[in-house]
PDB file of N, CA and C in Angstrom:
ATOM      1  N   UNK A   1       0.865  -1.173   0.000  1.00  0.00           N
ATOM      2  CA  UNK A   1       0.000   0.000   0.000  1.00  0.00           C
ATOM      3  C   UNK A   1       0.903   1.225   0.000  1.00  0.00           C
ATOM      4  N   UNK A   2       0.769   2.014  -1.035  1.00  0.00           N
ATOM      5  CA  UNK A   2       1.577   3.128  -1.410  1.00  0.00           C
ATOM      6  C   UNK A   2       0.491   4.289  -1.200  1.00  0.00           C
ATOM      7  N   UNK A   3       1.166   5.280  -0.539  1.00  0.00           N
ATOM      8  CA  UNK A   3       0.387   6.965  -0.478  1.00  0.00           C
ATOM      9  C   UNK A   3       0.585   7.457  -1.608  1.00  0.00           C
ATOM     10  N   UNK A   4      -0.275   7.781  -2.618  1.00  0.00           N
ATOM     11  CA  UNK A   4       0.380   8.321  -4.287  1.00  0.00           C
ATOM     12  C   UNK A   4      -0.277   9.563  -4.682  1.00  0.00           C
ATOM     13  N   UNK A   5      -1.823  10.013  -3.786  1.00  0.00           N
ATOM     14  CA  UNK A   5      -2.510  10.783  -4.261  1.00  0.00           C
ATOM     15  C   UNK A   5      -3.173  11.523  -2.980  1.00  0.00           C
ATOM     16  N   UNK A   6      -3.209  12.867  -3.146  1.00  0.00           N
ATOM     17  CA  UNK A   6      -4.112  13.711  -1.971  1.00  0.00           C
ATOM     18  C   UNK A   6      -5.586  13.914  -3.001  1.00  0.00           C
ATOM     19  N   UNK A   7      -6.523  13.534  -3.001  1.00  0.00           N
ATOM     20  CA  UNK A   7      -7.902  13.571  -3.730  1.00  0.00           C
ATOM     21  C   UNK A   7      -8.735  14.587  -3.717  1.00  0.00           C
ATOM     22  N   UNK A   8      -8.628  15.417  -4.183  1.00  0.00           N
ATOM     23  CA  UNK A   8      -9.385  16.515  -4.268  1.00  0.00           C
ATOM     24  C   UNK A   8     -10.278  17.153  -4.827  1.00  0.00           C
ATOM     25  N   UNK A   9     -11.399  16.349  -5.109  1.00  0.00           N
ATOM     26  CA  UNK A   9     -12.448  17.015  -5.482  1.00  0.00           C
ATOM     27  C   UNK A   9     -12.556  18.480  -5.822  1.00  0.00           C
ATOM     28  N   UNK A  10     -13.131  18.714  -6.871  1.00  0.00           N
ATOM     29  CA  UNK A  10     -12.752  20.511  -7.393  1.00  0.00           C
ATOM     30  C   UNK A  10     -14.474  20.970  -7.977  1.00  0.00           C
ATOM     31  N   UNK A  11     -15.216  21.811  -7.927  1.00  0.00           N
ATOM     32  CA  UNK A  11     -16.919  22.196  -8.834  1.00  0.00           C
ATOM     33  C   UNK A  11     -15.852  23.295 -10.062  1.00  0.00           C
ATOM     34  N   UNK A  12     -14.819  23.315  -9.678  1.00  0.00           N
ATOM     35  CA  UNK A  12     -13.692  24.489 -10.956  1.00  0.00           C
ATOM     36  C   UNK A  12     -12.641  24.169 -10.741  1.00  0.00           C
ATOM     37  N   UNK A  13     -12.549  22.966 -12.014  1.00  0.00           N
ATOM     38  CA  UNK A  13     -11.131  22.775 -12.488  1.00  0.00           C
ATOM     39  C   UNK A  13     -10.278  23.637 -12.960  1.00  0.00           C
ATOM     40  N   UNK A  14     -11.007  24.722 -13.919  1.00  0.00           N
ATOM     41  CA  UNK A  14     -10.024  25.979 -14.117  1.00  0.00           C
ATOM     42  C   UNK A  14      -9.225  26.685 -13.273  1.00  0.00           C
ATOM     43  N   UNK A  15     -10.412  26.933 -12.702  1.00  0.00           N
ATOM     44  CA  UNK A  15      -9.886  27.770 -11.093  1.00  0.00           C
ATOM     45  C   UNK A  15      -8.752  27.102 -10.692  1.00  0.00           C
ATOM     46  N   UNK A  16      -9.179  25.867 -10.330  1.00  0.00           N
ATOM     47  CA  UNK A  16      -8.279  25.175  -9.229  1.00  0.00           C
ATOM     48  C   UNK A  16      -6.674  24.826 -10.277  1.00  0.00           C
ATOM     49  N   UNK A  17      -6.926  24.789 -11.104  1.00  0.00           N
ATOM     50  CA  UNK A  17      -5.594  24.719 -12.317  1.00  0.00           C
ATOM     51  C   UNK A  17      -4.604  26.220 -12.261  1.00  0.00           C
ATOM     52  N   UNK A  18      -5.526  26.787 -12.189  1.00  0.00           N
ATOM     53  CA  UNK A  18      -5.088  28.394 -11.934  1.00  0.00           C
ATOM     54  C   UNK A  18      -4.138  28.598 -10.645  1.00  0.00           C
ATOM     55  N   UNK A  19      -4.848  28.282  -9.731  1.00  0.00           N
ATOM     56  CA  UNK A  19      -3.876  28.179  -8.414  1.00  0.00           C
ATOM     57  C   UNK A  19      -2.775  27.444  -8.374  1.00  0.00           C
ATOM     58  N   UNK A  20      -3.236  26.120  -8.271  1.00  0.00           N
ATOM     59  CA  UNK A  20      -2.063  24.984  -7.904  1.00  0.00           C
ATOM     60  C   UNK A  20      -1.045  24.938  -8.761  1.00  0.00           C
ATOM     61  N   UNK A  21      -1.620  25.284  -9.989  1.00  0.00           N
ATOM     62  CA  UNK A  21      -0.427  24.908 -11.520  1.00  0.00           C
ATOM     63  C   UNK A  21       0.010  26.536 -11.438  1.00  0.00           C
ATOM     64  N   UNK A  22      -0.519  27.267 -11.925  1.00  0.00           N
ATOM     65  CA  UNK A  22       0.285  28.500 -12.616  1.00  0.00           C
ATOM     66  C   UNK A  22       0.546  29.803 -11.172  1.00  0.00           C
ATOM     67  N   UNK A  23      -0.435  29.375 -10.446  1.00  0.00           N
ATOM     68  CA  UNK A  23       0.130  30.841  -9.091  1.00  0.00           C
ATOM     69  C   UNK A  23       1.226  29.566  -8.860  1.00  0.00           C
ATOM     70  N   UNK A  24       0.870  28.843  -7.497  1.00  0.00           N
ATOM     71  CA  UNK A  24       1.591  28.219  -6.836  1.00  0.00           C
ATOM     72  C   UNK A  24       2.748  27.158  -7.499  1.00  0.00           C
ATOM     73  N   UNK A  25       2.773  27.127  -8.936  1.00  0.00           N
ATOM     74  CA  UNK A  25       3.929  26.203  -9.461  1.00  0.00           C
ATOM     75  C   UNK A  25       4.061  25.004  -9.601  1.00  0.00           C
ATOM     76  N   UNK A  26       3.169  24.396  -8.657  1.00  0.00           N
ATOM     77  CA  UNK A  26       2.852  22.704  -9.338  1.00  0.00           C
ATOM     78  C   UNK A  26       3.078  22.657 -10.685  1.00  0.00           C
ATOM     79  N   UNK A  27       3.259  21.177 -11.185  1.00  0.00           N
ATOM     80  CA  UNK A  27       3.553  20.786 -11.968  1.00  0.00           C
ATOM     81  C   UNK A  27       2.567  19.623 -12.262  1.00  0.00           C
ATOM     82  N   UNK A  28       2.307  20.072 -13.887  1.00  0.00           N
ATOM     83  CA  UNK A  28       1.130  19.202 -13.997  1.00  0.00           C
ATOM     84  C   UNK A  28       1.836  17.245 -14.701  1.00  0.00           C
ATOM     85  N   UNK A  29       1.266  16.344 -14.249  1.00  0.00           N
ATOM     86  CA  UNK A  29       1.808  15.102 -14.245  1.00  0.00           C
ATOM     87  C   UNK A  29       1.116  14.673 -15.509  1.00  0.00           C
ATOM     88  N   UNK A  30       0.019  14.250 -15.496  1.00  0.00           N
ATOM     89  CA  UNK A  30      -1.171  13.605 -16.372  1.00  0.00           C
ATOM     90  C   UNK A  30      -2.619  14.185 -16.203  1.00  0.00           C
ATOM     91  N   UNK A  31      -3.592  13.675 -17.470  1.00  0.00           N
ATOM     92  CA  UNK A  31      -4.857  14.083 -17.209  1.00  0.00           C
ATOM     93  C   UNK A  31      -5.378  13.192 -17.810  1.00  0.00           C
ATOM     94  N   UNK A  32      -6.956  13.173 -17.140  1.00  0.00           N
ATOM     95  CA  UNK A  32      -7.652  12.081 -17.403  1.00  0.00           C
ATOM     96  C   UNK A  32      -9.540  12.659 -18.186  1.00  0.00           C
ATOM     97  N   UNK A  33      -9.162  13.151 -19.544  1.00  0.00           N
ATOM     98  CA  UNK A  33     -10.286  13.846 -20.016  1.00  0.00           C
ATOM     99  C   UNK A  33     -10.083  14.889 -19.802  1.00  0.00           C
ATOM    100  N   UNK A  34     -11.413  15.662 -19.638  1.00  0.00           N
ATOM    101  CA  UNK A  34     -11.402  17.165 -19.438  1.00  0.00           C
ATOM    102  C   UNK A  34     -11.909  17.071 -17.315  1.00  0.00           C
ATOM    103  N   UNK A  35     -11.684  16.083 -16.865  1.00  0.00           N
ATOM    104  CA  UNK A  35     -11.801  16.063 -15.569  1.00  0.00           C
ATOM    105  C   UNK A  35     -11.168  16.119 -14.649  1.00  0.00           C
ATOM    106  N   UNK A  36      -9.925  15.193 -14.834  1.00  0.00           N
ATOM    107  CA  UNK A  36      -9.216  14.631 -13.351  1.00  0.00           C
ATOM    108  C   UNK A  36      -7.812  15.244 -14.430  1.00  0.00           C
ATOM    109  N   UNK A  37      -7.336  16.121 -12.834  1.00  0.00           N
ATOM    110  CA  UNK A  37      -5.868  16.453 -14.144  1.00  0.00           C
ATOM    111  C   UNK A  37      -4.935  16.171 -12.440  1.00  0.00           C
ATOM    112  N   UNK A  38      -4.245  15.605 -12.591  1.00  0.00           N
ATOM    113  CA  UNK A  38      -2.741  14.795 -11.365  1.00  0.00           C
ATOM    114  C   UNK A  38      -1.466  16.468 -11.055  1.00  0.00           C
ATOM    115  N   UNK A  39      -0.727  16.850 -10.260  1.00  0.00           N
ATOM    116  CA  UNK A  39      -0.273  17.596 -10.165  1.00  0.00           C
ATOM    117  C   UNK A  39       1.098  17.123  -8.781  1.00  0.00           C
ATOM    118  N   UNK A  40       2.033  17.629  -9.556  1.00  0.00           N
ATOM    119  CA  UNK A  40       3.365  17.342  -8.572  1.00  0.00           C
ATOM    120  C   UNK A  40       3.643  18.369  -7.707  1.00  0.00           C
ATOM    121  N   UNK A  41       3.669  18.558  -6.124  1.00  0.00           N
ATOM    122  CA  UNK A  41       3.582  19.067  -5.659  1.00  0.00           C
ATOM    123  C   UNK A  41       5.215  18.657  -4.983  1.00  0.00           C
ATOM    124  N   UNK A  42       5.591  20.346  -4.436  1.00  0.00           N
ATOM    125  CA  UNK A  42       7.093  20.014  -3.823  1.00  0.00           C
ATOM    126  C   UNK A  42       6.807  19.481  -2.626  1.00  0.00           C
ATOM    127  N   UNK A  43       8.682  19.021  -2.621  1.00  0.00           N
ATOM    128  CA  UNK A  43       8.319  18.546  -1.024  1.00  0.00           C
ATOM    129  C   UNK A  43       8.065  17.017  -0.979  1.00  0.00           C
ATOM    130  N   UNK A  44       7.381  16.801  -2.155  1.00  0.00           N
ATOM    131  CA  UNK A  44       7.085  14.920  -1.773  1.00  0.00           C
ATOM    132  C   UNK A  44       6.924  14.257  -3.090  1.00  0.00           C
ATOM    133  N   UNK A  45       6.514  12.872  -3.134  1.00  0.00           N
ATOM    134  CA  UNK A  45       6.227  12.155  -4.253  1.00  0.00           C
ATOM    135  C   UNK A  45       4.522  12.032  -4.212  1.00  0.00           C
ATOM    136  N   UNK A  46       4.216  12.377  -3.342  1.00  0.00           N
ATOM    137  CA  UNK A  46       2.593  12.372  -3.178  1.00  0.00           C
ATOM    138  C   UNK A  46       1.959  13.833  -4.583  1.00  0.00           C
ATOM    139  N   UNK A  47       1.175  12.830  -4.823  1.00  0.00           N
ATOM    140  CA  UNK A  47       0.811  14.212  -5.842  1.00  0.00           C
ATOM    141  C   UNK A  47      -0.683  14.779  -5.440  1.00  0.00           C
ATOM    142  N   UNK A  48      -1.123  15.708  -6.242  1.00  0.00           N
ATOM    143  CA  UNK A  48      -2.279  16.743  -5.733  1.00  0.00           C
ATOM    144  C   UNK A  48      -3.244  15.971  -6.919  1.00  0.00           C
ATOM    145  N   UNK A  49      -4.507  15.172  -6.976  1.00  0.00           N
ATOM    146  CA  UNK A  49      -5.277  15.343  -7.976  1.00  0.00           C
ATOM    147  C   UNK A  49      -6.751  15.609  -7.761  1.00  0.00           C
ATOM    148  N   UNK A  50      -6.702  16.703  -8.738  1.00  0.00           N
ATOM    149  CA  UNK A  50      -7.984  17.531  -9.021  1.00  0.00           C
ATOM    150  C   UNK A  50      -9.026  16.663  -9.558  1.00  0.00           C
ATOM    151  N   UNK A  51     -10.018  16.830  -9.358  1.00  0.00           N
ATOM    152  CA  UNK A  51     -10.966  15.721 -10.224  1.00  0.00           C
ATOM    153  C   UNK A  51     -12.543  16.400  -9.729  1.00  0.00           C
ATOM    154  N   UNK A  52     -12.993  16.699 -11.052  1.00  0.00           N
ATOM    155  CA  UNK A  52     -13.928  17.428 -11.453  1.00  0.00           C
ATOM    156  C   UNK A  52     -15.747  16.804 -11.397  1.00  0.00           C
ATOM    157  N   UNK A  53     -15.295  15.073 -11.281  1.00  0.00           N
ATOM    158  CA  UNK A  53     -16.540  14.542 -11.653  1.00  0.00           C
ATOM    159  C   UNK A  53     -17.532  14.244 -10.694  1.00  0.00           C
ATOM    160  N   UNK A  54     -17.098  14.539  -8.943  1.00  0.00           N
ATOM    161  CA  UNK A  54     -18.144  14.318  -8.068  1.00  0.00           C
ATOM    162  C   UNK A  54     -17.552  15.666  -7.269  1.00  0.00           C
ATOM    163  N   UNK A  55     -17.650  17.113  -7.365  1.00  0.00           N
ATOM    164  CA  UNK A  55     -17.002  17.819  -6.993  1.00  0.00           C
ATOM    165  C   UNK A  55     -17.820  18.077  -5.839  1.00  0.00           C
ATOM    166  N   UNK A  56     -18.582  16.900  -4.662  1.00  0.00           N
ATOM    167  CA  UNK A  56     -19.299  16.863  -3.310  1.00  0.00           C
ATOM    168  C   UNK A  56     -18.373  15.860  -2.746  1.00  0.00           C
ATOM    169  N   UNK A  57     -17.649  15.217  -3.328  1.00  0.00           N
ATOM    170  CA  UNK A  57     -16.796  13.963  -2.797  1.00  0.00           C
ATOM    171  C   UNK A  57     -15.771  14.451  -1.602  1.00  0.00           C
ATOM    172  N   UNK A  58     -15.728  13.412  -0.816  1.00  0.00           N
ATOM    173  CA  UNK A  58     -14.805  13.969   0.333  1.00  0.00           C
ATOM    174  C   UNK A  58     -13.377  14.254  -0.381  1.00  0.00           C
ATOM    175  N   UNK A  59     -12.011  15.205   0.609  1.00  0.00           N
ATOM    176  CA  UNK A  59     -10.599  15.185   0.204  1.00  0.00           C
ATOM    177  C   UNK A  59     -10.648  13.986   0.655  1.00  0.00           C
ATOM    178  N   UNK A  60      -9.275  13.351   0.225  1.00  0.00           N
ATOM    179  CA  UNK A  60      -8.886  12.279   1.416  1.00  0.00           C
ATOM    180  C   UNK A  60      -7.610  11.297   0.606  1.00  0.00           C
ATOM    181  N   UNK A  61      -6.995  10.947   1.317  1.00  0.00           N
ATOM    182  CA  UNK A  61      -5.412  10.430   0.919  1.00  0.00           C
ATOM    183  C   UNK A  61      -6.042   9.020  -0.293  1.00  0.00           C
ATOM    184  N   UNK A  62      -5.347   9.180  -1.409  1.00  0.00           N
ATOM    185  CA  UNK A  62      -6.091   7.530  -2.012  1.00  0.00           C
ATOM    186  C   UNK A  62      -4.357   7.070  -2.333  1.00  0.00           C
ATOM    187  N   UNK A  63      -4.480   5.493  -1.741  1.00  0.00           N
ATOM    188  CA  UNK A  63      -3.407   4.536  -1.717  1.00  0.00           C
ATOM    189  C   UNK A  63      -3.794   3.641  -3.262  1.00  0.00           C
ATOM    190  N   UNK A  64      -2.587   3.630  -3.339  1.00  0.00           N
ATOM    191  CA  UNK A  64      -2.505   2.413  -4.589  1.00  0.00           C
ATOM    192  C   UNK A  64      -1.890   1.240  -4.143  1.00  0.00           C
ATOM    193  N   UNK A  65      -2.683   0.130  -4.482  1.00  0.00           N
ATOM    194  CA  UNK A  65      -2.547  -1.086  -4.157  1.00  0.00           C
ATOM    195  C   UNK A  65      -2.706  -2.303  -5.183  1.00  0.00           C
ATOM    196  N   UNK A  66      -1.760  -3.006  -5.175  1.00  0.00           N
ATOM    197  CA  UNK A  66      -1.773  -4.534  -6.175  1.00  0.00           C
ATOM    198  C   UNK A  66      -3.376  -4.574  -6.538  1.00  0.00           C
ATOM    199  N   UNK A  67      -3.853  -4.646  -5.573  1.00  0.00           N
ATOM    200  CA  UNK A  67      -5.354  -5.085  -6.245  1.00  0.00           C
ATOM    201  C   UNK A  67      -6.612  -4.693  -5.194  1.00  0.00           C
ATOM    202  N   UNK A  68      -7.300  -3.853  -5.121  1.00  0.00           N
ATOM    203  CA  UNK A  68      -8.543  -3.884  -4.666  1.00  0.00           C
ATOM    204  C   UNK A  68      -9.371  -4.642  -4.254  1.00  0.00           C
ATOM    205  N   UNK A  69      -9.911  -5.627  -5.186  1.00  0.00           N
ATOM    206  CA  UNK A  69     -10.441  -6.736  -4.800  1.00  0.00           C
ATOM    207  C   UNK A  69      -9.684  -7.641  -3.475  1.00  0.00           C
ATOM    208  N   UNK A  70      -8.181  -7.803  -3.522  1.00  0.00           N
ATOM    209  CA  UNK A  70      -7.961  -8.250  -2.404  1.00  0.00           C
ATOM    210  C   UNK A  70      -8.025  -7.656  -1.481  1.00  0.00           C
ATOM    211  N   UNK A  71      -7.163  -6.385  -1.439  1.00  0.00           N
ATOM    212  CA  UNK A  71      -7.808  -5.610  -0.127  1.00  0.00           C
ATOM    213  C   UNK A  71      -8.795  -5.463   0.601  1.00  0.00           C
ATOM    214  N   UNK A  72      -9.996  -5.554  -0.599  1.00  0.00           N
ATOM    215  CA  UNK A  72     -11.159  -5.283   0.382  1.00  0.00           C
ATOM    216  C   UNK A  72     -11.824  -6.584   1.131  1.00  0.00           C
ATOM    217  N   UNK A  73     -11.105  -7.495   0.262  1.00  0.00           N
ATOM    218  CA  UNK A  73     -11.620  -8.967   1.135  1.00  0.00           C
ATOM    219  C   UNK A  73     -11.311  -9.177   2.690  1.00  0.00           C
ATOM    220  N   UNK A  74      -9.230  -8.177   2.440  1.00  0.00           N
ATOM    221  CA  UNK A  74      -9.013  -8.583   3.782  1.00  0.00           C
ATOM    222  C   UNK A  74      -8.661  -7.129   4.477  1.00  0.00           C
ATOM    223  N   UNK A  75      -9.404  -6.409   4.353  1.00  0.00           N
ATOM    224  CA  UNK A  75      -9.641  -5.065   4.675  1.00  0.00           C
ATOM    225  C   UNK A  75      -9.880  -4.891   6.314  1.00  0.00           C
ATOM    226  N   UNK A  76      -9.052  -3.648   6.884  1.00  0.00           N
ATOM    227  CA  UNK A  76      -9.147  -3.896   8.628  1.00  0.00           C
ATOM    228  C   UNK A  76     -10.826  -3.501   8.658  1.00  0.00           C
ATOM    229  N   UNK A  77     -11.287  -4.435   9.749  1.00  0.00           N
ATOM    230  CA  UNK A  77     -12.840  -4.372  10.225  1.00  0.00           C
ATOM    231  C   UNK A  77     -12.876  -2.657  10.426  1.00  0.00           C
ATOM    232  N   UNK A  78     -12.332  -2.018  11.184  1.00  0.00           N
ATOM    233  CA  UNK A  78     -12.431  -0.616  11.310  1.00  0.00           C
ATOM    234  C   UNK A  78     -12.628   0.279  10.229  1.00  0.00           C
ATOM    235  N   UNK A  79     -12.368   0.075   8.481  1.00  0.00           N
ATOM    236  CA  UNK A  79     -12.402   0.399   7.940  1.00  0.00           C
ATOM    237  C   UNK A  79     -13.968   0.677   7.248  1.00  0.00           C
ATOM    238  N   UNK A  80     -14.602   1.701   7.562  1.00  0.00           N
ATOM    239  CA  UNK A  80     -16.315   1.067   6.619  1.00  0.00           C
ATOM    240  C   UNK A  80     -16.458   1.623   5.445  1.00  0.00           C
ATOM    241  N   UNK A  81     -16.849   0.390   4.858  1.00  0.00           N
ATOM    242  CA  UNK A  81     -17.233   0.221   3.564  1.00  0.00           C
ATOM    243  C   UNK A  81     -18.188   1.432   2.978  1.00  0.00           C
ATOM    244  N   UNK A  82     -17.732   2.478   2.291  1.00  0.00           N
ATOM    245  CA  UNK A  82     -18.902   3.704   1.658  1.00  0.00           C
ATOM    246  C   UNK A  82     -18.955   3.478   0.335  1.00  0.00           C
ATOM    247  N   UNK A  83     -17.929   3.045  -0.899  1.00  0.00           N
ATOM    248  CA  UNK A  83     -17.987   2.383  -2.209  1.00  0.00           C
ATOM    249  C   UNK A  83     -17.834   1.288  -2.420  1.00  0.00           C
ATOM    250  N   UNK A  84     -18.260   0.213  -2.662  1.00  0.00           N
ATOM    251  CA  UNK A  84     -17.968  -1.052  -3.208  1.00  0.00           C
ATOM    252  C   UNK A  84     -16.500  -0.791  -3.929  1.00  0.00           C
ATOM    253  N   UNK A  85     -15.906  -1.977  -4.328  1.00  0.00           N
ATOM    254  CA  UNK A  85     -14.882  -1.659  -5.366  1.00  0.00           C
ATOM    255  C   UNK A  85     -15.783  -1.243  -7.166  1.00  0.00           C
ATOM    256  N   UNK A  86     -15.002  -0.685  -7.676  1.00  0.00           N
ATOM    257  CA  UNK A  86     -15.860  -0.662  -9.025  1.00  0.00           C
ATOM    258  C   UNK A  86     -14.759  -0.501  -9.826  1.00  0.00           C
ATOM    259  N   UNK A  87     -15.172  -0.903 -11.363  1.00  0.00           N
ATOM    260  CA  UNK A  87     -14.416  -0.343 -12.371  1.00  0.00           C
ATOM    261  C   UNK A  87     -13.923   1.032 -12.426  1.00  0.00           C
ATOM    262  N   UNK A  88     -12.615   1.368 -12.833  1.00  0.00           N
ATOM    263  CA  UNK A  88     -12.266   2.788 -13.034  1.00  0.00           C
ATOM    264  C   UNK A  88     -10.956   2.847 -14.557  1.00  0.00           C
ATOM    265  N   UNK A  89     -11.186   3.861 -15.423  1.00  0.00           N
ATOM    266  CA  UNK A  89      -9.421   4.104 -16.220  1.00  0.00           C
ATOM    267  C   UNK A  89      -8.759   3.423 -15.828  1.00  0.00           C
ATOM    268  N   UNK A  90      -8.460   2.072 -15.981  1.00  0.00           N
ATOM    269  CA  UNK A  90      -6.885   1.141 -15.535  1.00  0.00           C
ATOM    270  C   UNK A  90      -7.205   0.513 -14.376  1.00  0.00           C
ATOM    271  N   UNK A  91      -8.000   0.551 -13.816  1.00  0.00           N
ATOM    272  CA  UNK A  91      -8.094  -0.651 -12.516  1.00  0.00           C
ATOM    273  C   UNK A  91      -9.440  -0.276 -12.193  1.00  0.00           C
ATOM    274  N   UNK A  92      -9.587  -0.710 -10.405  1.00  0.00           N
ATOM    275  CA  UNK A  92     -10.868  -0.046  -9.455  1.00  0.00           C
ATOM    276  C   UNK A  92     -10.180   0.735  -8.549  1.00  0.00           C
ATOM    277  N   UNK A  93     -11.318   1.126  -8.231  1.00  0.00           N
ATOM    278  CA  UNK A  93     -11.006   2.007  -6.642  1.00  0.00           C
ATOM    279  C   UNK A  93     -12.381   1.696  -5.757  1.00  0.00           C
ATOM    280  N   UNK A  94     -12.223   1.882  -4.715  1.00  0.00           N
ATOM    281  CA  UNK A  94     -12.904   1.377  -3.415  1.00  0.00           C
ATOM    282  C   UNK A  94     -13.006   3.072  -2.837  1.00  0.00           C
ATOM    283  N   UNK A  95     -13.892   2.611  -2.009  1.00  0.00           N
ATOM    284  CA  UNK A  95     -14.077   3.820  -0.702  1.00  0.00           C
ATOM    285  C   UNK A  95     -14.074   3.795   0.560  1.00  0.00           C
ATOM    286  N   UNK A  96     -13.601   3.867   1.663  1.00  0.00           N
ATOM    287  CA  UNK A  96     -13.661   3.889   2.614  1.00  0.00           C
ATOM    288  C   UNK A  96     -13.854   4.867   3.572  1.00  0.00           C
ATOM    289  N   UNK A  97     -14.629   5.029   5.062  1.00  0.00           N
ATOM    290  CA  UNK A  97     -14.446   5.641   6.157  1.00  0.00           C
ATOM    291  C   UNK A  97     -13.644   5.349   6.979  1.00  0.00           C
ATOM    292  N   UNK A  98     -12.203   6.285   7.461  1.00  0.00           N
ATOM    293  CA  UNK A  98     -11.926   5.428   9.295  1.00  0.00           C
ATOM    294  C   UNK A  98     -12.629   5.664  10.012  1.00  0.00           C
ATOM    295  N   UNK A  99     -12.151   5.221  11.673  1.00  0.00           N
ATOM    296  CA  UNK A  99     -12.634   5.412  12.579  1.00  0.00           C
ATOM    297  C   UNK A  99     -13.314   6.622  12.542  1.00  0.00           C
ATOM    298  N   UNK A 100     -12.663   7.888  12.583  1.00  0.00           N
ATOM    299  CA  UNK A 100     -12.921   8.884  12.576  1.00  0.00           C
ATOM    300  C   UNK A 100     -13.078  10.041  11.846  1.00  0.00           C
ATOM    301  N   UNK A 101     -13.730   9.331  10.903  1.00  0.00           N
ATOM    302  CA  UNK A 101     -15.130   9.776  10.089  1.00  0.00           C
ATOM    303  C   UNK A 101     -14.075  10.392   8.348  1.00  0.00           C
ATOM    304  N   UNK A 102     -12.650  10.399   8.764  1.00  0.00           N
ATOM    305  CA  UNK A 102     -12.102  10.482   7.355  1.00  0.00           C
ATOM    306  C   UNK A 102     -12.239   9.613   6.314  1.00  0.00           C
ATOM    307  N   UNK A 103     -12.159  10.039   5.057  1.00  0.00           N
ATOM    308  CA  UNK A 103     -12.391   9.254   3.569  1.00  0.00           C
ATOM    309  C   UNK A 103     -11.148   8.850   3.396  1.00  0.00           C
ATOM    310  N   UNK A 104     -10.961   7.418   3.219  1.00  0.00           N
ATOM    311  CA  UNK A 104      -9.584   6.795   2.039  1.00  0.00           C
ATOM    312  C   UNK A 104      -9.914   5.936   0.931  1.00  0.00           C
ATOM    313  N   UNK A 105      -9.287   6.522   0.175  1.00  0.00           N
ATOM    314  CA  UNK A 105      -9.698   6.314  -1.992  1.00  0.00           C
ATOM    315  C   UNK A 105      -8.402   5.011  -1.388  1.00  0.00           C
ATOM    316  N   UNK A 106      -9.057   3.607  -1.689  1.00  0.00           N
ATOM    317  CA  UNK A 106      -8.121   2.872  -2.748  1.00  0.00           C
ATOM    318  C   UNK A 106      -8.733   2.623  -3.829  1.00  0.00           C
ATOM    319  N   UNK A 107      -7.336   2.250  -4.619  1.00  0.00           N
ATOM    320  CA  UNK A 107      -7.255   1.983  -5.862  1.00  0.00           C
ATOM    321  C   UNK A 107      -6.135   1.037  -6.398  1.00  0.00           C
ATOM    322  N   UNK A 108      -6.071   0.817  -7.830  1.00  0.00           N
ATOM    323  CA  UNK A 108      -5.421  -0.107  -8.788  1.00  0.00           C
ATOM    324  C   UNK A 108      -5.073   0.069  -9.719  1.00  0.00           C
ATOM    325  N   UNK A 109      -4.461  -0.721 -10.483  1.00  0.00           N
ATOM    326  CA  UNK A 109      -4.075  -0.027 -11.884  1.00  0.00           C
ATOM    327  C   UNK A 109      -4.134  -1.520 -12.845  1.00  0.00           C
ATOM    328  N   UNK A 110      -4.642  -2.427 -12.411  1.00  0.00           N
ATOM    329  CA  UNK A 110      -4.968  -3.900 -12.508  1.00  0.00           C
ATOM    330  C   UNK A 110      -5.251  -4.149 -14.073  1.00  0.00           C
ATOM    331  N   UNK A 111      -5.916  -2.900 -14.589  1.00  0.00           N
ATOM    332  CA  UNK A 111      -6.320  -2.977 -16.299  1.00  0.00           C
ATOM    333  C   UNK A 111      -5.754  -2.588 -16.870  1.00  0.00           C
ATOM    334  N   UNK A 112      -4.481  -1.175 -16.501  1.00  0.00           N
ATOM    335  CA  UNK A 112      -3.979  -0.546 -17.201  1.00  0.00           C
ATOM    336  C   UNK A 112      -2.839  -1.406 -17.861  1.00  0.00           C
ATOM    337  N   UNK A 113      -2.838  -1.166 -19.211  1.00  0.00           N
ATOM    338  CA  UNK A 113      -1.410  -2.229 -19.596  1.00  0.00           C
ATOM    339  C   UNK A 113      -0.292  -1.450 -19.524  1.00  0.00           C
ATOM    340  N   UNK A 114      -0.414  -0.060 -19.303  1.00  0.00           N
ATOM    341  CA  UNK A 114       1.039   0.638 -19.826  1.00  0.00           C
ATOM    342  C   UNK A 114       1.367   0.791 -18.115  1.00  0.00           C
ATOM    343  N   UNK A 115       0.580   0.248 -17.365  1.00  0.00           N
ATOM    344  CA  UNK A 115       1.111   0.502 -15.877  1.00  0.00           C
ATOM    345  C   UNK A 115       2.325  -0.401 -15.638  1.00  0.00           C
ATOM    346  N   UNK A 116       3.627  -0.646 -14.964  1.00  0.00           N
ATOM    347  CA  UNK A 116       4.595  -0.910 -14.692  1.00  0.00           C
ATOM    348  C   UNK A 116       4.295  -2.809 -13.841  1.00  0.00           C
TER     349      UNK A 116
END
């Protein structure tokens, strides 16, 4: 389980492109449509991604993992279930609550062929 993404829901991708990329200097990584655009932020390998398509969705750290489906089989009980796993671009992603009431995005890359 790798930390790869801070999830950030955006209702203005422009906007939010405006800030992070051209005030503040991020660096843009990849994009996914006219929605989800990835951003390198200093300081770490964790990146910033914007994503336009549920812009009510919680922030919240999303881990990349071998596979979803296993995880969630053997997923800590503390963890509650808010998305099923589902199809996504190159793998699934899952949803979760912790204890205390924060959101964690996993995900996969299980379909993608150009993934490593």
């Amino acid at each position: 389980m790798k930390l790869e993404f801070l999830f950030a829901p955006t209702s203005d991708l422009k906007g939010s492109l405006a800030l992070y990329r051209d005030s503040l200097g991020f660096t843009e990584m990849w994009r996914e449509g006219d929605t989800t655009v990835a951003l390198a932020m200093p300081g770490t390998d964790v990146q910033l991604m914007l994503d336009a398509n549920d812009p009510d969705a919680p922030v919240g750290p999303l881990f990349v993992v071998d596979s979803v489906k296993d995880f969630h089989t053997a997923r800590p009980e503390a963890l509650v279930v808010v998305a099923e796993p589902s199809e996504i671009p190159g793998g699934f992603l899952a949803t979760y609550q912790d204890p205390g009431g924060g959101t964690i995005y996993v995900m996969d890359q299980s379909t993608d062929q150009t993934a490593p």
